[in-house]
Structure formats: structure tokens, C-alpha cells
N, C-alpha and C. Protein backbone atom coordinates (compact mmCIF):
# COMPACT_ATOMS: atom_id res chain seq x y z
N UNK A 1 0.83 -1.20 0.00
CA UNK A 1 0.00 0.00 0.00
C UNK A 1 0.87 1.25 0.00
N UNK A 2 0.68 2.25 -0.78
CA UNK A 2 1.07 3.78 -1.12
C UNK A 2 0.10 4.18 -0.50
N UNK A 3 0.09 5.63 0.56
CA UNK A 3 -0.37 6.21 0.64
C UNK A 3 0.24 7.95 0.16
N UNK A 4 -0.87 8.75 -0.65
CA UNK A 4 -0.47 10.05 -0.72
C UNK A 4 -1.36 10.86 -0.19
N UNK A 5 -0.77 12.32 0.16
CA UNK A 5 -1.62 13.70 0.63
C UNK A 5 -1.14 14.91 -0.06
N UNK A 6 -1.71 15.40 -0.82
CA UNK A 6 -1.61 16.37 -1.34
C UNK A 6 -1.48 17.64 -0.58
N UNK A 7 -0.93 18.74 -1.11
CA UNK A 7 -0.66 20.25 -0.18
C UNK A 7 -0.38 21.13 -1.96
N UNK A 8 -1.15 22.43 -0.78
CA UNK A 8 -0.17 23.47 -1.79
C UNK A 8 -1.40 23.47 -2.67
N UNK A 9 -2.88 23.45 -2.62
CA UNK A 9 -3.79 23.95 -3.24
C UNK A 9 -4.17 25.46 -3.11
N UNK A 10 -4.80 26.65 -4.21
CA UNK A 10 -5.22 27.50 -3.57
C UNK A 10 -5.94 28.20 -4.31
N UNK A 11 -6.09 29.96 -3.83
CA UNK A 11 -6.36 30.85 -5.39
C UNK A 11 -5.49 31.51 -6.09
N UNK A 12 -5.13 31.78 -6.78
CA UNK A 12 -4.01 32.27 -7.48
C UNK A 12 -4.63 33.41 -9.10
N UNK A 13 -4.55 34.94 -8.90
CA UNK A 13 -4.81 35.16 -10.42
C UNK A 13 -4.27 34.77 -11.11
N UNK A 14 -5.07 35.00 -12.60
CA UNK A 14 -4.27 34.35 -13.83
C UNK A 14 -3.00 34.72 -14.16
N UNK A 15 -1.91 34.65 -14.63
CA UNK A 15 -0.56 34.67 -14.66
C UNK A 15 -0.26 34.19 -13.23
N UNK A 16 -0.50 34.47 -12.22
CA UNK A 16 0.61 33.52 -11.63
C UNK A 16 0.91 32.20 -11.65
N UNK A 17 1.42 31.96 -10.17
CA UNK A 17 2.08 30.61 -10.03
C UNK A 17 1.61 30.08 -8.89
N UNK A 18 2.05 28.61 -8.25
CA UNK A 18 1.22 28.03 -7.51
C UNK A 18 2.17 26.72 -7.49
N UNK A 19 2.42 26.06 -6.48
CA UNK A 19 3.43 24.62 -6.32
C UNK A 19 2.19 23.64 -5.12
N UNK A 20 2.41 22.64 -6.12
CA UNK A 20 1.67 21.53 -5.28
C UNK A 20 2.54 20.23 -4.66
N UNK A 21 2.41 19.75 -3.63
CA UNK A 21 3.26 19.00 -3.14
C UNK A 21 2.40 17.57 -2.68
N UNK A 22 3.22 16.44 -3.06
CA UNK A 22 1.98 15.14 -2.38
C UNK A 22 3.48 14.76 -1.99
N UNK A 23 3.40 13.60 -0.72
CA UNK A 23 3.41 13.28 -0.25
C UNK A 23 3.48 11.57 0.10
N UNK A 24 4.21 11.03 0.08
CA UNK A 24 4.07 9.49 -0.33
C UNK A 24 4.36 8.41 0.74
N UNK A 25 3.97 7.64 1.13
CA UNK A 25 4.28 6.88 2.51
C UNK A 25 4.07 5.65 1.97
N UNK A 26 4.09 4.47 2.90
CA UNK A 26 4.35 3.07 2.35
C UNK A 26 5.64 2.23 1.63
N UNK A 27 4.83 1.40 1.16
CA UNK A 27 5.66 0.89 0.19
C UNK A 27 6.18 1.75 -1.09
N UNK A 28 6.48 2.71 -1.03
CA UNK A 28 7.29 3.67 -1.48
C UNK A 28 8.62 3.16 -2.87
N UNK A 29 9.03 1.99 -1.92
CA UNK A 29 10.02 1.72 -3.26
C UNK A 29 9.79 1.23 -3.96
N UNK A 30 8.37 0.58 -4.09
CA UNK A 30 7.68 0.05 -5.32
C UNK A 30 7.04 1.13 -6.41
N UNK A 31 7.50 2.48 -6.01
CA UNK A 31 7.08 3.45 -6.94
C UNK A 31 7.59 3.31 -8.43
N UNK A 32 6.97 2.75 -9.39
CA UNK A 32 7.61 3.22 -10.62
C UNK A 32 7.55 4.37 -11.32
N UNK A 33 6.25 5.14 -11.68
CA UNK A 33 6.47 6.34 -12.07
C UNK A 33 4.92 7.26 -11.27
N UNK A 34 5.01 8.84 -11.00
CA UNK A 34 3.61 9.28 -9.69
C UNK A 34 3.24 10.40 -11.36
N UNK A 35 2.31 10.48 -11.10
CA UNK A 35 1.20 11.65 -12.13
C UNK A 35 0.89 12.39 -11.08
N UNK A 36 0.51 13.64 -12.26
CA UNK A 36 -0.67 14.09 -11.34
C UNK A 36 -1.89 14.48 -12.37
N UNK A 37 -3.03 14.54 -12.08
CA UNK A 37 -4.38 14.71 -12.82
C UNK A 37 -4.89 15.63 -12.22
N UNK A 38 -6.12 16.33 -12.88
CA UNK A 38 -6.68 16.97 -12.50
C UNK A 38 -8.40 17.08 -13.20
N UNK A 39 -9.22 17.48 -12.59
CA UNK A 39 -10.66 17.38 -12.87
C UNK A 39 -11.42 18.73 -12.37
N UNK A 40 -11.68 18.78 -13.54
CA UNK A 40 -12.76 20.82 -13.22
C UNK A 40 -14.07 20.15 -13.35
N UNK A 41 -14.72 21.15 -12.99
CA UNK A 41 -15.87 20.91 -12.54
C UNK A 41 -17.19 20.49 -14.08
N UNK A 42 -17.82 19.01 -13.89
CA UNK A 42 -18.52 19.12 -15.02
C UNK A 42 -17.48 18.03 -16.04
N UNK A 43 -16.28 17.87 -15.75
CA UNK A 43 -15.70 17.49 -16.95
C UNK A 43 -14.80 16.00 -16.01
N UNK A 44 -14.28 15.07 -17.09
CA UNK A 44 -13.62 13.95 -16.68
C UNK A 44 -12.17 14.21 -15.90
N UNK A 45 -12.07 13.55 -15.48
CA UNK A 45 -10.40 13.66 -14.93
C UNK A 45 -9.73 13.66 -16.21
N UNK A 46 -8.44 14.93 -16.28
CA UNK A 46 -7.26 14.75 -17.14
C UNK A 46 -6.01 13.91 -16.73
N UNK A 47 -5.22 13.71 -17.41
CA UNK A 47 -4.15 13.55 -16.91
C UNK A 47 -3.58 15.13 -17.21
N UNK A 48 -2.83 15.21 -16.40
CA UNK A 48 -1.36 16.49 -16.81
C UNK A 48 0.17 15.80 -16.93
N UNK A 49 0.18 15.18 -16.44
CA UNK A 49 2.21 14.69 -16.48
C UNK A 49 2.34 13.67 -15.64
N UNK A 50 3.64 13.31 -15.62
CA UNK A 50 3.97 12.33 -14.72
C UNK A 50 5.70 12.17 -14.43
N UNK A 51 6.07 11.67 -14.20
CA UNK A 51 7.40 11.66 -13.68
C UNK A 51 7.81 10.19 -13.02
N UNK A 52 8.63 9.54 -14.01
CA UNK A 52 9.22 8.06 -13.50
C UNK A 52 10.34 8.24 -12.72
N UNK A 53 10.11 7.76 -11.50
CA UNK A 53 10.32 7.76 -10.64
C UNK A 53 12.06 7.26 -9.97
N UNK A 54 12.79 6.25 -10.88
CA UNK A 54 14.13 5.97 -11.20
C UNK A 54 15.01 6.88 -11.84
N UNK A 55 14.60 8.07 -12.65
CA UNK A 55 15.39 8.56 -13.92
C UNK A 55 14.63 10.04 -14.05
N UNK A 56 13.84 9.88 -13.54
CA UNK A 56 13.21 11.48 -13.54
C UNK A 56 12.53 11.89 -14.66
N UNK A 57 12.62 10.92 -15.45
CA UNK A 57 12.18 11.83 -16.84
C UNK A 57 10.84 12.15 -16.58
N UNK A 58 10.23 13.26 -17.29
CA UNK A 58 8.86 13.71 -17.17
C UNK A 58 8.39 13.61 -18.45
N UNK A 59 6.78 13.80 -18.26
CA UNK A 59 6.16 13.69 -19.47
C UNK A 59 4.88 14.74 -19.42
N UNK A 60 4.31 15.75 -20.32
CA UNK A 60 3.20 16.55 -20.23
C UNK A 60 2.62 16.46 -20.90
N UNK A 61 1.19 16.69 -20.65
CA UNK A 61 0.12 17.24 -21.61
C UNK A 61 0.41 18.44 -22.46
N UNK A 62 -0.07 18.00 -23.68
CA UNK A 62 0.82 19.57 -24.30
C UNK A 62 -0.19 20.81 -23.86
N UNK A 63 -1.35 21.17 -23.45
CA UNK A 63 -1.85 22.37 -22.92
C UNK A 63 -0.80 22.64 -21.49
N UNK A 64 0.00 21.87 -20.70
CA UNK A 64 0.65 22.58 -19.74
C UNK A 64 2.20 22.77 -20.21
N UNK A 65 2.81 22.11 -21.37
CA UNK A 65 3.97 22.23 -21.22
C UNK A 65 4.37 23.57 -21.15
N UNK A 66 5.42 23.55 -20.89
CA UNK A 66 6.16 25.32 -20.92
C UNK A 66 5.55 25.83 -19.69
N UNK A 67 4.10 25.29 -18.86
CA UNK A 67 4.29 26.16 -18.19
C UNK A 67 4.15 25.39 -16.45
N UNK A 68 4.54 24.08 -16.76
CA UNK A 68 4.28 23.23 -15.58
C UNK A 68 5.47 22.49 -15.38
N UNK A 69 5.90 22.01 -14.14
CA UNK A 69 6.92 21.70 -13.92
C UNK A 69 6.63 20.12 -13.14
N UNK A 70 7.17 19.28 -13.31
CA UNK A 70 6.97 18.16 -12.20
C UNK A 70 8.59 17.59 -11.91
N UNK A 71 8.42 17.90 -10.47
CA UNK A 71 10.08 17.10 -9.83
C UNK A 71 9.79 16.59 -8.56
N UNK A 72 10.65 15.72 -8.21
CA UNK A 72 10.25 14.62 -6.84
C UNK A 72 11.82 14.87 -6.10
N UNK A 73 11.57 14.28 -5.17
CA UNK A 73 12.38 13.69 -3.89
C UNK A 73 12.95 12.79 -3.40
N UNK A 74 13.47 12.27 -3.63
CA UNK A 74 13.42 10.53 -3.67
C UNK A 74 13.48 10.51 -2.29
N UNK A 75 14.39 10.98 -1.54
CA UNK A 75 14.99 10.83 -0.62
C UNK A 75 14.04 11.47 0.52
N UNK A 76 12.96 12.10 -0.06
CA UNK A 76 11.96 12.67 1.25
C UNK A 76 9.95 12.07 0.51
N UNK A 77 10.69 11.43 -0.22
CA UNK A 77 9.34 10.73 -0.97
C UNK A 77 8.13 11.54 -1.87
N UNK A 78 8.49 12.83 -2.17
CA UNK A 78 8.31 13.93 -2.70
C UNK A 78 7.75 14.37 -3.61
N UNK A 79 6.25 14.41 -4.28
CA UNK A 79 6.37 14.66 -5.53
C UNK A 79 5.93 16.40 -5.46
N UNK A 80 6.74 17.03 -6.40
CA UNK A 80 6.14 18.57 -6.81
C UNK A 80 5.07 18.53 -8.02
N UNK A 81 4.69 19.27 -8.37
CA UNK A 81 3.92 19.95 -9.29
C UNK A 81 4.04 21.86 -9.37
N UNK A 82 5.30 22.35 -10.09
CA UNK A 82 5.10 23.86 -9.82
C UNK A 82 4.71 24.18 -10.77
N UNK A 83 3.24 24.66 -11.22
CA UNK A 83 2.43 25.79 -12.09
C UNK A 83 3.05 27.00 -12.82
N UNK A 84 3.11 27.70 -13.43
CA UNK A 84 3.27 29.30 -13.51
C UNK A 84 2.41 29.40 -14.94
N UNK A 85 2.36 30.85 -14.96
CA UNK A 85 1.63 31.15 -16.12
C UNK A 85 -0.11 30.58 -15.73
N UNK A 86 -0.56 30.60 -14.86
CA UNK A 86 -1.65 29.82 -14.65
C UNK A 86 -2.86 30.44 -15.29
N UNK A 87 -4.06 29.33 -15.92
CA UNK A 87 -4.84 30.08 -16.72
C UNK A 87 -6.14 29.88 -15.78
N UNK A 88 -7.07 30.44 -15.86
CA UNK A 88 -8.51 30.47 -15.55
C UNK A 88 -8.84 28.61 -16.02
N UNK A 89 -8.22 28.27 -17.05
CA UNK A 89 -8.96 26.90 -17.27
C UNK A 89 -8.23 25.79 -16.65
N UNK A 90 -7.08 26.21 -16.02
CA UNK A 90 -6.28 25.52 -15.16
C UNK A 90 -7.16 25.21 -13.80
N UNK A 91 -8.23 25.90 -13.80
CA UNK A 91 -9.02 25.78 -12.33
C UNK A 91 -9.44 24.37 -12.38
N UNK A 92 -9.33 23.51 -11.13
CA UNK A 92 -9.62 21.74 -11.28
C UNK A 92 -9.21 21.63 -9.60
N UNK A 93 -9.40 20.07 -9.39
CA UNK A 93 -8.93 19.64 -7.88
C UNK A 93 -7.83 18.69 -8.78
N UNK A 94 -6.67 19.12 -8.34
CA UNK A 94 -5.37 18.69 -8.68
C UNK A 94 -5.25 17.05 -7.77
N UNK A 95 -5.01 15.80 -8.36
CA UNK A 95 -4.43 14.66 -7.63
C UNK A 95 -3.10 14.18 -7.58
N UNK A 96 -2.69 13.78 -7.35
CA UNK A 96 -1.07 12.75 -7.20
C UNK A 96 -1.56 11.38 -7.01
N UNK A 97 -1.04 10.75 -7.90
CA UNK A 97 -1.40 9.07 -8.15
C UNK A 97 0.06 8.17 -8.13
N UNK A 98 0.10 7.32 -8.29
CA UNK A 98 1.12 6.26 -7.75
C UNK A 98 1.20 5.09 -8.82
N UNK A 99 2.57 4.97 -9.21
CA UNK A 99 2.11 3.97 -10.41
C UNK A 99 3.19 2.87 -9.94
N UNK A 100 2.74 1.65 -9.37
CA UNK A 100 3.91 0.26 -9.37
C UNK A 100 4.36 -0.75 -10.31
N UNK A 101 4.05 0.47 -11.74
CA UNK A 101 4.50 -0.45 -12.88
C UNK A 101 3.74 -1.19 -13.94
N UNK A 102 2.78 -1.49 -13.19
CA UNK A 102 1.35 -2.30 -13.82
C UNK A 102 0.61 -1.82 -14.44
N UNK A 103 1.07 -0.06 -15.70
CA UNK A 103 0.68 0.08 -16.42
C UNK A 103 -0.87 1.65 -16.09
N UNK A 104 -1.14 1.18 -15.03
CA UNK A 104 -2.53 1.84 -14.45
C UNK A 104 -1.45 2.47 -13.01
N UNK A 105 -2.28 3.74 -12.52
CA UNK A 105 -2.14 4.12 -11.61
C UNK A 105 -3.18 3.78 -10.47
N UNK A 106 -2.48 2.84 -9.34
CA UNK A 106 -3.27 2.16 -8.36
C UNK A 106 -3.56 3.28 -7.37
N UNK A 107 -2.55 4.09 -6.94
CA UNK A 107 -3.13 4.80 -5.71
C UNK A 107 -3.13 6.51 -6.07
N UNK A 108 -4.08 7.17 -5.41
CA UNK A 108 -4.49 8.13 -6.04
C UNK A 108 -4.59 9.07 -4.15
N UNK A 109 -4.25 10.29 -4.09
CA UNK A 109 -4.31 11.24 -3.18
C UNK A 109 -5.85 11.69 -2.97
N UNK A 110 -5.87 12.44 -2.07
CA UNK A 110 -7.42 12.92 -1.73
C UNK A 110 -7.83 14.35 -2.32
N UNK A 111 -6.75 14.93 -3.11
CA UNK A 111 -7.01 16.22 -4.10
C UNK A 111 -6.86 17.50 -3.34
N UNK A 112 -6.47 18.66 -4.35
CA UNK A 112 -6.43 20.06 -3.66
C UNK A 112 -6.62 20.65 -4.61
N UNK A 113 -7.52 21.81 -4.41
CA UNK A 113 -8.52 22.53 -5.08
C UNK A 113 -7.19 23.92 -5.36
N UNK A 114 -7.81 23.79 -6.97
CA UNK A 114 -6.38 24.94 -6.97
C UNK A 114 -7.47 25.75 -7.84
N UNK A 115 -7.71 27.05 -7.90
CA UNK A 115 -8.52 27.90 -8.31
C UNK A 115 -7.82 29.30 -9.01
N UNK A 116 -8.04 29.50 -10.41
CA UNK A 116 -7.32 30.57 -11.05
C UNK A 116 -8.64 31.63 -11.34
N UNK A 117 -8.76 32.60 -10.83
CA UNK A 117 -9.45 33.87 -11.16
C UNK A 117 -9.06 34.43 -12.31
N UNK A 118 -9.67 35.06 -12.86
CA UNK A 118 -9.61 35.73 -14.41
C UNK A 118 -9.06 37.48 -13.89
């Protein structure tokens, strides 16, 4: 079992910035690669990126690249998410999910509401 907690939700006007932080406990070294998603209101969960977890490499949705960042911790179990440039349609409850390889992300955080004003 992974457990995550998300931090670092908020309001933010448009152009700024905003860093989200989860949090990872458990079986931890079975992490192969953590996402994070997000879901606005009315609409399905997205994915936004992810980050494998051995090698760092990242991967984005092309509506955030350029302006989203994802980096981890290994050593404090860490995942970031730092924002900038943030748009009004960026508004969603942001998650951190957990992937042990098997293709699907098994464990999923309890979300933080990140809100961009126009």
C-alpha cells in the first residue's frame, strides 16, 4: 500500500504561479512512475504529467507544457507539481497518483482545489 496527501492547493490570479506537493508513505520503493491529474468541474479527470520515478524523466500534456513543472524527492518521498503562467482553465482539484508499474495508476491522493481567477 502507497499512501499520498496532497498540499499546496489554492487561489491564485491568472498569470501567476502556484506549487503543489503530495506526499508518499508506504511501500514507497515500489514506486515506478507518480502523475498528477486533475478534474474541473462538469468534466472527466485529465491527466497532466507524470514523472518516473528511477530517472526522472517527465512527461506533459501539451496544454501545460512550458508552463508546468513536475520534480520529486526521492529521498523525502516527494512529488512537486510547480504551475506558472496559470490560466482560468487551469481551475480543477489537482491529484497525485502512484504507479507500481502495472501500467494503471493504483493509488491516487485525496485532491487540492487549486482555483485561477480571471
Amino acid at each position: 500500500q502507497v499512501q499520498l496527501v496532497e498540499s499546496g492547493g489554492g487561489l491564485v490570479q491568472a498569470g501567476g504561479s502556484l506549487s503543489l506537493s503530495c506526499a508518499a508513505s508506504g511501500r514507497t520503493f515500489s514506486i515506478y512512475d507518480m502523475g498528477w491529474f486533475r478534474q474541473a468541474p462538469g468534466k472527466e479527470r485529465e491527466f497532466v504529467g507524470r514523472i518516473r520515478w528511477i530517472d526522472g524523466s517527465t512527461y506533459y500534456r501539451d496544454s501545460v507544457k512550458g508552463r508546468f513543472s513536475i520534480s520529486r524527492d526521492n529521498a523525502k518521498n516527494t512529488l512537486y507539481l510547480q504551475m506558472s503562467s496559470l490560466k482560468p482553465e487551469d481551475t480543477a482539484v489537482y491529484y497525485c497518483a502512484a504507479s507500481m508499474g502495472s501500467g494503471t495508476y493504483e493509488y491516487w491522493g485525496q485532491g487540492t482545489q487549486v482555483t485561477v481567477s480571471s
